[in-house]
N, C-alpha and C. Protein backbone atom coordinates (compact mmCIF):
# COMPACT_ATOMS: atom_id res chain seq x y z
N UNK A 1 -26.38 37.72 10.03
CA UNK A 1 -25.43 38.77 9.75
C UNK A 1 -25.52 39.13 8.27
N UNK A 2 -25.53 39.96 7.96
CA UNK A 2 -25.73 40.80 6.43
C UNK A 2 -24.82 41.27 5.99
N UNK A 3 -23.60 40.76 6.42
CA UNK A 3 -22.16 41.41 5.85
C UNK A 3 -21.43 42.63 6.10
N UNK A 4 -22.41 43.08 7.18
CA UNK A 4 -21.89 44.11 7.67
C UNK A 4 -21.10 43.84 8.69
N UNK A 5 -20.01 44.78 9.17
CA UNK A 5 -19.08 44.41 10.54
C UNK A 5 -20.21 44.33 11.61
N UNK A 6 -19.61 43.57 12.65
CA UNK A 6 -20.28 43.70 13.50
C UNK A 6 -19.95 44.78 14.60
N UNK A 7 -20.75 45.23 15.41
CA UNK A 7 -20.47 46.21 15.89
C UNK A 7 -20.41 45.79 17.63
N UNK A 8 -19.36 46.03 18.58
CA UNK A 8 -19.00 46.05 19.48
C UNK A 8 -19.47 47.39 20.38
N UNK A 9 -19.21 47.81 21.61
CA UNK A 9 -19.72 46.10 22.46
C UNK A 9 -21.31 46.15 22.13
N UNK A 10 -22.24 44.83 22.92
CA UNK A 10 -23.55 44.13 22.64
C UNK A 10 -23.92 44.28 23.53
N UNK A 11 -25.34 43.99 23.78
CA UNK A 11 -25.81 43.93 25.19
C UNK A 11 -26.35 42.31 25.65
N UNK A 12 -26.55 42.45 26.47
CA UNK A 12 -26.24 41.05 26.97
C UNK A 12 -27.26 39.82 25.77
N UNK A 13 -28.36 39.75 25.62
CA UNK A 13 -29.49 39.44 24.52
C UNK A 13 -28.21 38.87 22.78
N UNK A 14 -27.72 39.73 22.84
CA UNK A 14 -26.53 39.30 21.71
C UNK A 14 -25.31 38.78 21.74
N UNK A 15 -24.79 39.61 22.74
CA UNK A 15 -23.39 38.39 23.25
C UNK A 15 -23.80 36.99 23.56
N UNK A 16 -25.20 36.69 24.15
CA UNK A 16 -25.07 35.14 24.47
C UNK A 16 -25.65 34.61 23.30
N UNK A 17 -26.19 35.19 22.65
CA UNK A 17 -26.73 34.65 21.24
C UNK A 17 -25.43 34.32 20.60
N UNK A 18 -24.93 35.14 20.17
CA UNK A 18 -23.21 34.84 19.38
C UNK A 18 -22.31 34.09 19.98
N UNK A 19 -22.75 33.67 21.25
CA UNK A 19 -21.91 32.37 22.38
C UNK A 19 -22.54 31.23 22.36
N UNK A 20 -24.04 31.40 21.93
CA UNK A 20 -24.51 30.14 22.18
C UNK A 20 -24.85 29.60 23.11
N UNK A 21 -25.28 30.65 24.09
CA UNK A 21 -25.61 30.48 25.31
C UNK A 21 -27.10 31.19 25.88
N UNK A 22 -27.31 31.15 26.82
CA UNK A 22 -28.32 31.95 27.32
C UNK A 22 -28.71 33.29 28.22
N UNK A 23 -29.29 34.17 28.12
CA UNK A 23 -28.89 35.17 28.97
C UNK A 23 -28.48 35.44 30.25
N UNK A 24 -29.44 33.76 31.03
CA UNK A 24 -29.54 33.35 32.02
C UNK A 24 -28.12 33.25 32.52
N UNK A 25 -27.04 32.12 31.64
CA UNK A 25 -26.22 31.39 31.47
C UNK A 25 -25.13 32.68 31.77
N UNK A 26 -25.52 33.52 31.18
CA UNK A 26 -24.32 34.78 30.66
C UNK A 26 -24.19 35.54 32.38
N UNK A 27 -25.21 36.00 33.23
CA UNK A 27 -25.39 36.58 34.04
C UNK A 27 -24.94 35.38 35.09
N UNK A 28 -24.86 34.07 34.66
CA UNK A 28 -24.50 33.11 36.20
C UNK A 28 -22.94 32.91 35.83
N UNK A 29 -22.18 33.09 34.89
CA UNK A 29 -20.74 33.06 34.64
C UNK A 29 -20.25 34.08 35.59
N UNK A 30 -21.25 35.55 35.21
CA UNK A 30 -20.75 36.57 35.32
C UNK A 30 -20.19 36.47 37.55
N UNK A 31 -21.40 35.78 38.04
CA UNK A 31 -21.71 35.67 39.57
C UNK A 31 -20.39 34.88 40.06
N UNK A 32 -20.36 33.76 38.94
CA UNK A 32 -18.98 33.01 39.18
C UNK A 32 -17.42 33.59 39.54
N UNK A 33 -17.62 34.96 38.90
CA UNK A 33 -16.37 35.13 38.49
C UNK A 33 -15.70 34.94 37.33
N UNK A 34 -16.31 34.26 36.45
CA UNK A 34 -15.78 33.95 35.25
C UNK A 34 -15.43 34.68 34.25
N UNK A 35 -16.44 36.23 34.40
CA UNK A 35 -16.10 37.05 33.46
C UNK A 35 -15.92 38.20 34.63
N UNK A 36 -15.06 39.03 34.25
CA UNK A 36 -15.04 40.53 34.72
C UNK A 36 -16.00 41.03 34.54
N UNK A 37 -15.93 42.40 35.63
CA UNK A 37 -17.41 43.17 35.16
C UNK A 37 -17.57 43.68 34.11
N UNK A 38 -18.55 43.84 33.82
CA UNK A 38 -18.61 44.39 32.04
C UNK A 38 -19.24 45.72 32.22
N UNK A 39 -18.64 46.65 30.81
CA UNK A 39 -19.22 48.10 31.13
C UNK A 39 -20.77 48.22 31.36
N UNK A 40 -21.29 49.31 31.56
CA UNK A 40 -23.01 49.41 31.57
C UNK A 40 -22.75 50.49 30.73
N UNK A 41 -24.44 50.43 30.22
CA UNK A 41 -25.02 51.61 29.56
C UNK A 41 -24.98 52.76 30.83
N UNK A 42 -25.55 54.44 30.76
CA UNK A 42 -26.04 55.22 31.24
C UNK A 42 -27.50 54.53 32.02
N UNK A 43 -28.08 53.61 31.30
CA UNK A 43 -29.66 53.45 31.64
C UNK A 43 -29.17 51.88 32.63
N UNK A 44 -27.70 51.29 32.59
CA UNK A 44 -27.49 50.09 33.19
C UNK A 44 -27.56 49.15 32.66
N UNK A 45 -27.62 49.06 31.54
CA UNK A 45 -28.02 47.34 30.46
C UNK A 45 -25.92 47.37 30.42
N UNK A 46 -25.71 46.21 30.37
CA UNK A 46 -24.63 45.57 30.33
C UNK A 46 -24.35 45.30 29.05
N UNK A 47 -22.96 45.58 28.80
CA UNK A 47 -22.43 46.00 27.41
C UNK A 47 -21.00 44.76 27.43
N UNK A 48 -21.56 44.20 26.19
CA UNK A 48 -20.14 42.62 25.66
C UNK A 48 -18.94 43.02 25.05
N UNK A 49 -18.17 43.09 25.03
CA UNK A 49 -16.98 43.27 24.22
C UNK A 49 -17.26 41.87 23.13
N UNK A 50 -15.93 41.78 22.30
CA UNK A 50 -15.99 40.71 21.71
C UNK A 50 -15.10 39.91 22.60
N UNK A 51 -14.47 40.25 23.35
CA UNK A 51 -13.03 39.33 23.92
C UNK A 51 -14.33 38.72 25.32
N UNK A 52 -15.30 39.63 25.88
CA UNK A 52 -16.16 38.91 26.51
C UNK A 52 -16.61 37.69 25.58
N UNK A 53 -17.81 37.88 24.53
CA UNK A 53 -18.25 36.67 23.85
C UNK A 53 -17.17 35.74 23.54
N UNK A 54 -15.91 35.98 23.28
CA UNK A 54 -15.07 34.58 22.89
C UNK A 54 -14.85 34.06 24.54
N UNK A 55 -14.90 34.79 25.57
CA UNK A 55 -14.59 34.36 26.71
C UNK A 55 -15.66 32.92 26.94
N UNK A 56 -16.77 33.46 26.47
CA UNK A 56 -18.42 32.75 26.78
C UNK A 56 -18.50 31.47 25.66
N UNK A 57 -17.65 32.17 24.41
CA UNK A 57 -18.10 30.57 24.00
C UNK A 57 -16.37 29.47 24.85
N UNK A 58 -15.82 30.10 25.03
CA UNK A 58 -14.88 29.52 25.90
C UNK A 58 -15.57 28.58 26.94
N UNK A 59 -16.07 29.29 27.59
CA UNK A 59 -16.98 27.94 28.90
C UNK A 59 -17.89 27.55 28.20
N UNK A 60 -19.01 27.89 27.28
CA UNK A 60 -19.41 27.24 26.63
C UNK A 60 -18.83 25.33 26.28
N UNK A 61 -17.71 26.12 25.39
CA UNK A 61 -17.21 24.61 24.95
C UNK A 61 -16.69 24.14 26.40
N UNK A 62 -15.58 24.50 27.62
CA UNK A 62 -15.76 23.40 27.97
C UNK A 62 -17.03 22.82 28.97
N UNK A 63 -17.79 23.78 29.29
CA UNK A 63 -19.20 22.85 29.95
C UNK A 63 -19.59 21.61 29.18
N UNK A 64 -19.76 22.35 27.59
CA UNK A 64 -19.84 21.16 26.56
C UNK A 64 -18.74 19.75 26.71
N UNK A 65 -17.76 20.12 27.64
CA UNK A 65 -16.93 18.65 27.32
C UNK A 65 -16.40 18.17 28.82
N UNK A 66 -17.43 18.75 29.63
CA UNK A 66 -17.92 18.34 31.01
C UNK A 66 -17.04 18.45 32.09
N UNK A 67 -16.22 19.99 31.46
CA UNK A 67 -15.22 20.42 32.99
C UNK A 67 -16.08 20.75 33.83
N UNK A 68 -16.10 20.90 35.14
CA UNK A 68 -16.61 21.68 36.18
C UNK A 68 -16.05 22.96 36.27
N UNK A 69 -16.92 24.01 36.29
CA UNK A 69 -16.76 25.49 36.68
C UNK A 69 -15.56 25.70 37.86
N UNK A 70 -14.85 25.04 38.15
CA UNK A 70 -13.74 25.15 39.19
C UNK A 70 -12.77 24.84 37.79
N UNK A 71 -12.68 23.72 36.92
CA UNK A 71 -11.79 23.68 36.32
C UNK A 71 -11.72 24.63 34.89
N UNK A 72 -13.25 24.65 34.51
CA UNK A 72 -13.37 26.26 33.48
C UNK A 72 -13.01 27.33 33.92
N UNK A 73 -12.43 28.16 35.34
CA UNK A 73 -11.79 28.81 35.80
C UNK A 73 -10.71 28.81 35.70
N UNK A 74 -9.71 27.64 36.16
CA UNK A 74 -8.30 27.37 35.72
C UNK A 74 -8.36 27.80 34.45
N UNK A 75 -8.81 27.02 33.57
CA UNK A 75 -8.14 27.24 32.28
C UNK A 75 -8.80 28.08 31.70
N UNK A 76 -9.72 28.82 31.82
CA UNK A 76 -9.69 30.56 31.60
C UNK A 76 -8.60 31.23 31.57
N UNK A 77 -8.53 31.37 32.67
CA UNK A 77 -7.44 31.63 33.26
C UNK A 77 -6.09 31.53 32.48
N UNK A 78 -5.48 30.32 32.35
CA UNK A 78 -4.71 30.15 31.59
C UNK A 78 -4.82 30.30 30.16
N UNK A 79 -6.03 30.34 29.96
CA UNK A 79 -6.20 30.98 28.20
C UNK A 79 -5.47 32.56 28.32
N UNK A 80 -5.82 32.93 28.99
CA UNK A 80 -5.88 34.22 29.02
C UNK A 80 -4.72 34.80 29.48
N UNK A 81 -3.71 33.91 29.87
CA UNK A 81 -2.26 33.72 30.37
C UNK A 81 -1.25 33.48 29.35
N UNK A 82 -0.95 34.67 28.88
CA UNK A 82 -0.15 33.96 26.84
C UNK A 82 1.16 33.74 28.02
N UNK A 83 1.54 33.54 28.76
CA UNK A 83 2.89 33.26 29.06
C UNK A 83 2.84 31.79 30.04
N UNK A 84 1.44 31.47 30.22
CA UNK A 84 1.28 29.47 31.06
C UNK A 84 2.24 28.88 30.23
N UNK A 85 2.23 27.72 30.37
CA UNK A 85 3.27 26.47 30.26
C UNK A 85 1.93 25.71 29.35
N UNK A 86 2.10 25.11 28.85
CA UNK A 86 1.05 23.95 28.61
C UNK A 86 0.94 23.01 29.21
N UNK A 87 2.09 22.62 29.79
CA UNK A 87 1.99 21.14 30.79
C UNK A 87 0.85 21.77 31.47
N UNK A 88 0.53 22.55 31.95
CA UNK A 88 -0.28 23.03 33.24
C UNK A 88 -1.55 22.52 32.65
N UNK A 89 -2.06 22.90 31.45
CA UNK A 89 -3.67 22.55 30.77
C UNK A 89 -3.53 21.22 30.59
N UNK A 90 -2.50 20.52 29.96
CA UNK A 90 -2.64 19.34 29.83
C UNK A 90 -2.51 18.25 31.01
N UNK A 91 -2.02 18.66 31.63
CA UNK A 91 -2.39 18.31 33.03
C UNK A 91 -3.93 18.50 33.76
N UNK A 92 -4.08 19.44 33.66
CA UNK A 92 -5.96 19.42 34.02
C UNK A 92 -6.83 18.19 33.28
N UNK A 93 -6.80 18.86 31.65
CA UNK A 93 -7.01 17.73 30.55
C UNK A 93 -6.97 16.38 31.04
N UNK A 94 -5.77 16.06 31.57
CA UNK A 94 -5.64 14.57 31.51
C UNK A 94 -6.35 14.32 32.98
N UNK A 95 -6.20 14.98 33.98
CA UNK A 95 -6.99 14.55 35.43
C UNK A 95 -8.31 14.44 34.84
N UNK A 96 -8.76 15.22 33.92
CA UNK A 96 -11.01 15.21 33.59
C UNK A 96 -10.73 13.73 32.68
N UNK A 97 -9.54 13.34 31.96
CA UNK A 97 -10.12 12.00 30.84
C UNK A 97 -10.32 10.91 32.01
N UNK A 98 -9.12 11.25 32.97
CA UNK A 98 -9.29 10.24 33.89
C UNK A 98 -10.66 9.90 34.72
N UNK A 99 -11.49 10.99 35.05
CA UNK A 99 -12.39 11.20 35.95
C UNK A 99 -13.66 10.31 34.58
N UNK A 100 -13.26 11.43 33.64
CA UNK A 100 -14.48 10.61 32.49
C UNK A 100 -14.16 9.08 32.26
N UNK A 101 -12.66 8.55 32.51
CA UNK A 101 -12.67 7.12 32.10
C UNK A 101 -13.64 6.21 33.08
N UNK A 102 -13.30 6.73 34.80
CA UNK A 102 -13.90 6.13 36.14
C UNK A 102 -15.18 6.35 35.44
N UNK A 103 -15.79 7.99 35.44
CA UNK A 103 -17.20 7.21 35.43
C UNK A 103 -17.84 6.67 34.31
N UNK A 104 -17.10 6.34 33.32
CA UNK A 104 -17.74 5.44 32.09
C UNK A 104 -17.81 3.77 32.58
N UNK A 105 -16.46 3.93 33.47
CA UNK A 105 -16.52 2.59 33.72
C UNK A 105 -17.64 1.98 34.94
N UNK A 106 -18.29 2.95 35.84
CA UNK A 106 -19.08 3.02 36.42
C UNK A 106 -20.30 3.16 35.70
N UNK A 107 -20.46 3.78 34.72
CA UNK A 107 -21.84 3.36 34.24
C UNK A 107 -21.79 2.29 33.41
N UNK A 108 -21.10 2.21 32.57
CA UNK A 108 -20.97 0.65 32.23
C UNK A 108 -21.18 -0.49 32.81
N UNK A 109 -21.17 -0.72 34.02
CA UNK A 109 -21.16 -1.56 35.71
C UNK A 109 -22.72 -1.68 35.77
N UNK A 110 -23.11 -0.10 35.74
CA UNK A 110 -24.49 0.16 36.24
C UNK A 110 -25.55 -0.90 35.03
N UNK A 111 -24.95 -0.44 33.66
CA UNK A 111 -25.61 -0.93 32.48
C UNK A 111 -25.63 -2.36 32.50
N UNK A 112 -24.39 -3.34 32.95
CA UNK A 112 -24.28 -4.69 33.24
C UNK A 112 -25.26 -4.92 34.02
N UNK A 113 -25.31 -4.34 35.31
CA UNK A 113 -26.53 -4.64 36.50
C UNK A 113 -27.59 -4.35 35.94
N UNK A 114 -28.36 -3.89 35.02
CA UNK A 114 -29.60 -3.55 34.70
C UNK A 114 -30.03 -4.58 33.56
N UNK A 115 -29.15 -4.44 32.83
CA UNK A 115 -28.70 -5.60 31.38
C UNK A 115 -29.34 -6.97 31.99
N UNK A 116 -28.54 -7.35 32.99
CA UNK A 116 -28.73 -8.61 34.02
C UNK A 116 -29.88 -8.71 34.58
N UNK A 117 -30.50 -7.83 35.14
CA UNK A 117 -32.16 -7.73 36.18
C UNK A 117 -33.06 -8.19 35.13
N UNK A 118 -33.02 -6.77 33.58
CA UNK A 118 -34.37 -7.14 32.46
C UNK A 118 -33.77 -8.55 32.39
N UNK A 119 -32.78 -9.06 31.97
CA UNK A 119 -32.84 -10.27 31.14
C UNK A 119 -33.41 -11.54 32.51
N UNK A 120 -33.89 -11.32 33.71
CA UNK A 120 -33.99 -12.23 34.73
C UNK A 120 -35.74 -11.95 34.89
N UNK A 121 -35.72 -10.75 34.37
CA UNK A 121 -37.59 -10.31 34.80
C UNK A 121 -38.30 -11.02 33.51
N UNK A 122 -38.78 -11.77 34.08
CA UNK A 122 -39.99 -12.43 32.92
C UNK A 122 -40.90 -11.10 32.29
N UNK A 123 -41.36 -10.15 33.02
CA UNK A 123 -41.90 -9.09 32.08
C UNK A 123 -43.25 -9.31 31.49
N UNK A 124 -44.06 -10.00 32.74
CA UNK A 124 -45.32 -10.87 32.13
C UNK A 124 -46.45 -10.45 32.80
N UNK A 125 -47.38 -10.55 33.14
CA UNK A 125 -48.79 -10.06 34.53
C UNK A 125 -48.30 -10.41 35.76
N UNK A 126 -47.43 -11.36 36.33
CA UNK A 126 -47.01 -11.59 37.46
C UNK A 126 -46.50 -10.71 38.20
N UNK A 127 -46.58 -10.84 39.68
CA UNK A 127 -46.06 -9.39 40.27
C UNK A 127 -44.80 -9.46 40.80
N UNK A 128 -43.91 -10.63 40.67
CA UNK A 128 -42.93 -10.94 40.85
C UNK A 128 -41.38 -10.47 40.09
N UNK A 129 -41.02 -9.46 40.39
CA UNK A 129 -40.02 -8.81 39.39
C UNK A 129 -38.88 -8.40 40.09
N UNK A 130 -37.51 -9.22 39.44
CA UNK A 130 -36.43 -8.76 40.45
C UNK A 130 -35.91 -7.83 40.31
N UNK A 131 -36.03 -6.89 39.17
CA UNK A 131 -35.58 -5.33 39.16
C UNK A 131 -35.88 -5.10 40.26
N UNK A 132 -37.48 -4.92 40.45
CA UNK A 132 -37.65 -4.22 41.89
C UNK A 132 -37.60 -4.72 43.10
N UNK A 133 -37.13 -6.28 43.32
CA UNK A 133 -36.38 -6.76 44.44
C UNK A 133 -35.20 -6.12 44.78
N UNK A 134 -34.31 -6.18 43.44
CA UNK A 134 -33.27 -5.11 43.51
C UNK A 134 -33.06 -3.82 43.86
N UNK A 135 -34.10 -3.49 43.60
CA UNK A 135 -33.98 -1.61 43.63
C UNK A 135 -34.11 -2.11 45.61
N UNK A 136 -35.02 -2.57 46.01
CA UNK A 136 -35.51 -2.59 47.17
C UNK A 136 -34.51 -3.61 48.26
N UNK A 137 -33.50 -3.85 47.54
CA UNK A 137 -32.59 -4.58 48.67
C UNK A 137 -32.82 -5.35 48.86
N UNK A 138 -33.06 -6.70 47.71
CA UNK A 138 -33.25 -7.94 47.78
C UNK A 138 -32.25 -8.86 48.87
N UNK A 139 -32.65 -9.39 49.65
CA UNK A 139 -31.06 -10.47 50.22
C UNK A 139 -30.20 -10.75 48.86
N UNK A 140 -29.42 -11.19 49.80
CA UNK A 140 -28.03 -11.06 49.05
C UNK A 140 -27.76 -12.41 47.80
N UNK A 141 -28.95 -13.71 48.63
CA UNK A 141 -28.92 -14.72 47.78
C UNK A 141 -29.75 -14.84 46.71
N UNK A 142 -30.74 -13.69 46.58
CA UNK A 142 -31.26 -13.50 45.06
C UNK A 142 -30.11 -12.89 44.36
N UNK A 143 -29.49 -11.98 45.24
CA UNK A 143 -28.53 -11.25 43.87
C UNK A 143 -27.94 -12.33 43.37
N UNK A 144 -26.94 -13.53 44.28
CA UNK A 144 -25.88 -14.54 43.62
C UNK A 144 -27.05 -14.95 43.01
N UNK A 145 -28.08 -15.30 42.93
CA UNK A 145 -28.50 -16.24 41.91
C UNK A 145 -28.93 -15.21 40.56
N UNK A 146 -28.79 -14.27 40.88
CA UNK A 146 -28.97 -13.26 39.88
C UNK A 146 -27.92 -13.04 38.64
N UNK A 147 -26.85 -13.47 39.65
CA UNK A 147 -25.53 -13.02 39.18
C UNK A 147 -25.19 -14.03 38.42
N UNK A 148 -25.49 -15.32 38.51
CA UNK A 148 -24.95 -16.60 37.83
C UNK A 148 -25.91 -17.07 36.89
N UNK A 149 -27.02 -16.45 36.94
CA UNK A 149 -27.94 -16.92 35.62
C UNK A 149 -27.49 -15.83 34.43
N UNK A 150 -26.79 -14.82 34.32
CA UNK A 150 -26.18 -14.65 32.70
C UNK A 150 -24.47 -15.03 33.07
């Protein structure tokens, strides 16, 4: 930008540039529902407002903080609602920390079980390796002995 205003509306190539997104990205919001239709040129190229691009870096950030497009809808939505409640967002908010707490604690689980296999695989020319007993559904009495050697 060269200090000049910027000039409204864009065509699609610039609104997702100034969102931080992709053109691709901009046209699959649009399929969603996420954005209203946007004006066209005479020739049909699709024209951004600015209240579009803040819309875009809007899902932007939350894709970035791993809502699902069902819940970047809600709270579109409610952005765009100057008269919502806040309990309502913070309520969404708190159902995704919850969902992010489960699956941290699930991969964490996963990381223990793997943590556990390398530290049991000798890792040597032998073809004997219980990772891939594991992966392959070892009986159940390699796992306990799996389980009690860390």
């Amino acid at each position: 930008m060269n200090g000049k205003a910027q000039a409204w509306p864009v065509p699609i190539g610039t609104a997702a540039q100034r969102a931080g997104v992709s053109a691709r990205m901009v046209r699959h919001y649009e399929s969603l529902g996420l954005l209203p239709p946007v004006a066209r040129t005479d020739s049909g190229y699709r024209q951004y407002t600015e209240a579009d691009v803040h819309a875009l870096r809007f899902i932007r950030r939350g894709r970035d903080l791993g809502f699902s497009m069902d819940e970047i809808a809600t709270l579109l939505g409610l952005w765009q609602d100057k008269g919502r409640a806040s309990s309502q967002v913070k309520r969404i908010a708190q159902a995704h920390i919850d969902d992010l707490s489960q699956r941290i604690a699930a991969m964490q689980a996963m990381q223990r079980t793997l943590q556990s296999l390398v530290g049991c695989c000798q890792g040597d020319e032998r073809p004997d390796c219980p990772i891939l007993d594991d992966l392959a559904g070892a009986p159940l009495l390699s796992k306990k002995k799996l389980l009690t050697t860390n």
